[in-house]
Protein backbone atom coordinates (compact mmCIF):
# COMPACT_ATOMS: atom_id res chain seq x y z
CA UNK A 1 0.00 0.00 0.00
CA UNK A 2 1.27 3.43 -0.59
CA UNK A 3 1.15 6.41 2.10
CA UNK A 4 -1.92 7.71 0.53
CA UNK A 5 -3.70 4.21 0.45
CA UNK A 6 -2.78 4.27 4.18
CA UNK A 7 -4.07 7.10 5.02
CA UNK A 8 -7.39 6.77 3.53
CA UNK A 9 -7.52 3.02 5.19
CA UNK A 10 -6.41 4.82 8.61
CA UNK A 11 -9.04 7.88 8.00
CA UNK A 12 -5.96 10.32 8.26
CA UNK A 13 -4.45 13.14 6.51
CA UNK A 14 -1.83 11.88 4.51
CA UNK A 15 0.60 14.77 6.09
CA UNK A 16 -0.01 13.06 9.54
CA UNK A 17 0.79 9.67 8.55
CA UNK A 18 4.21 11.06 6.72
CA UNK A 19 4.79 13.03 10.03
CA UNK A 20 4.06 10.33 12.27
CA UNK A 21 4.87 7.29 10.99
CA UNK A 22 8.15 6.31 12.62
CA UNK A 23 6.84 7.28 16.27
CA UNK A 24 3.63 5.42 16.05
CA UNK A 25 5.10 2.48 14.27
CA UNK A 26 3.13 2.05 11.33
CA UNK A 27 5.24 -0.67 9.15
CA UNK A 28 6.35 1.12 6.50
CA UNK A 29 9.65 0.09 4.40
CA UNK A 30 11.26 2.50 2.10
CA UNK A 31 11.27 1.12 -1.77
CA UNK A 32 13.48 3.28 -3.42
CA UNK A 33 12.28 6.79 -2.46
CA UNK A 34 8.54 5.94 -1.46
CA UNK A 35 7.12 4.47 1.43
CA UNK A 36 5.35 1.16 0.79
CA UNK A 37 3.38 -1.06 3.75
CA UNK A 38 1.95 -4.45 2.96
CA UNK A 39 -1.46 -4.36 3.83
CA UNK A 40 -1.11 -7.43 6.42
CA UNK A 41 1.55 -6.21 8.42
CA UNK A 42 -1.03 -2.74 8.74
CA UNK A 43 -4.02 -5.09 9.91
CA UNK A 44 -1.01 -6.87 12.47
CA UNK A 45 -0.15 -3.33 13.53
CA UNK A 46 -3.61 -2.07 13.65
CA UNK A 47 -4.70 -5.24 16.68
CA UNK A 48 -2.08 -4.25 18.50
CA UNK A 49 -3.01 -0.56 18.31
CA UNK A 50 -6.39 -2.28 19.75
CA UNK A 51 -4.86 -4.32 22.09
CA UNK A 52 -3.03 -0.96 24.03
């Protein structure tokens, strides 16, 4: 998924998932120079979110 996708999946501005994305641990790994998150580590991320 890219940033955008995310965003719109997390109901989020796309500037606070850029800005935030290393402290709140969202899974992202760089390919090349974009951001890319495979949608089942976000739903892995997202339970434990839930589980806080």
């Amino acid at each position: 998924m890219t940033l955008t996708e995310v965003a719109t999946y997390l109901h989020k501005p796309s500037g606070w998932v850029y800005e935030n994305w290393r402290s709140e641990g969202i899974p992202f790994k760089r390919v090349g120079n974009q951001l890319r998150c495979r949608f089942s580590d976000l739903e892995k991320w997202l339970d434990r979110q839930a589980a806080e």
